[in-house]
C-alpha atoms as a PDB file:
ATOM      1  CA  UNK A   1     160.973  95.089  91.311  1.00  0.00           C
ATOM      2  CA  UNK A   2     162.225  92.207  89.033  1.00  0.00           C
ATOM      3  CA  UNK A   3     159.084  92.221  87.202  1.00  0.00           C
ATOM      4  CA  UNK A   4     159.725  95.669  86.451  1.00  0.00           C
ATOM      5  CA  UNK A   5     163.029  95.960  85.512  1.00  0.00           C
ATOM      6  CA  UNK A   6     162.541  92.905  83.219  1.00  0.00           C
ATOM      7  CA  UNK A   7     159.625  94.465  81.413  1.00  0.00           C
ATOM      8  CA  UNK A   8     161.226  97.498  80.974  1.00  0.00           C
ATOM      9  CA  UNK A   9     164.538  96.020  79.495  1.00  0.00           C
ATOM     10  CA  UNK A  10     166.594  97.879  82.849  1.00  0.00           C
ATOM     11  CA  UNK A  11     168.479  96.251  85.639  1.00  0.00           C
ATOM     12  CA  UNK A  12     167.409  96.441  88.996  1.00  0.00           C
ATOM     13  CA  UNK A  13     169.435  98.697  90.419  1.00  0.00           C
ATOM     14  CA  UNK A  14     168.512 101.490  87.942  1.00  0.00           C
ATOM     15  CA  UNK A  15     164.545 101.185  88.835  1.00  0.00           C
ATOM     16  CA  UNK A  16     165.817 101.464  92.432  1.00  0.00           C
ATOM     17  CA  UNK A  17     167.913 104.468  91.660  1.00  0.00           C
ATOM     18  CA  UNK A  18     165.335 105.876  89.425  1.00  0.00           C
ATOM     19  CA  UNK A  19     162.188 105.310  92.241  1.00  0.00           C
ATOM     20  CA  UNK A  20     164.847 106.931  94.895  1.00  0.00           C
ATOM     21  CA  UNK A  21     165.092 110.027  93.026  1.00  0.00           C
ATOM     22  CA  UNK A  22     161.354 110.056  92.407  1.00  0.00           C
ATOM     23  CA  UNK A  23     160.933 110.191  96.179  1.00  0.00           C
ATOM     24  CA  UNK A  24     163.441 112.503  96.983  1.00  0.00           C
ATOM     25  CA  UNK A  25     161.581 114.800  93.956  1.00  0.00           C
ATOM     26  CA  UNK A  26     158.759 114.560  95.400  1.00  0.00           C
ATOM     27  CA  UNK A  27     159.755 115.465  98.978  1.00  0.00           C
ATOM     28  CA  UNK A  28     161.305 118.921  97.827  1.00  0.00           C
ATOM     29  CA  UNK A  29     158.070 119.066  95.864  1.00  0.00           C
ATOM     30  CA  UNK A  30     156.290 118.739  99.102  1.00  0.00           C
ATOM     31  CA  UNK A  31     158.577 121.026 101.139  1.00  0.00           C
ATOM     32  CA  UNK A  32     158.623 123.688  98.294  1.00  0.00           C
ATOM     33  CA  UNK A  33     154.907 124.078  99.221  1.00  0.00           C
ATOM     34  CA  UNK A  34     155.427 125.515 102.583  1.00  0.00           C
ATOM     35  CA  UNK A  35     158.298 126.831 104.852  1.00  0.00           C
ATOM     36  CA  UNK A  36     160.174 123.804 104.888  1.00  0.00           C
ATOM     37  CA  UNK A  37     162.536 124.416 102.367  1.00  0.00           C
ATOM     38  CA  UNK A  38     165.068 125.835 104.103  1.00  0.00           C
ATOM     39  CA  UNK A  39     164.794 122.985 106.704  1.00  0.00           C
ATOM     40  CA  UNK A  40     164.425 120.092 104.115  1.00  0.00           C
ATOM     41  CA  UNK A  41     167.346 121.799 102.091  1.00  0.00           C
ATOM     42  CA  UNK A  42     169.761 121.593 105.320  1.00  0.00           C
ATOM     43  CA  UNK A  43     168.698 117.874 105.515  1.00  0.00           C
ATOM     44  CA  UNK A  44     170.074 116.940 101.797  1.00  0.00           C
ATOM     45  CA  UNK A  45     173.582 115.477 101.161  1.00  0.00           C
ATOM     46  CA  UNK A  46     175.406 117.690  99.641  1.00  0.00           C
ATOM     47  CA  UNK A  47     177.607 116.275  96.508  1.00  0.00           C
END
C-alpha cells in the first residue's frame, strides 16, 4: 500500500478509501446482475 501511494504521489489513506469504494462498486455491480439488489441495497449505510 505504501509503495503505491508513494508512486502515485497520494497518501495512504486515500488509496484505501479509493480501493474501498472500488469494492463496494463492484459488489452493486455484482448484485445489479441478479435479484440481489434489493437485498444488497437494504445492506448499505445509508448517509
Amino acid at each position: 500500500m505504501k509503495r503505491i501511494a508513494r508512486g502515485s504521489g497520494r497518501t495512504e489513506k486515500e488509496i484505501k478509501d479509493m480501493l474501498q469504494r472500488y469494492k463496494q462498486t463492484k459488489a452493486v455491480m455484482k448484485a445489479s446482475k441478479g435479484r440481489g439488489m434489493k437485498q444488497f441495497l437494504r445492506r448499505l449505510p445509508t448517509q
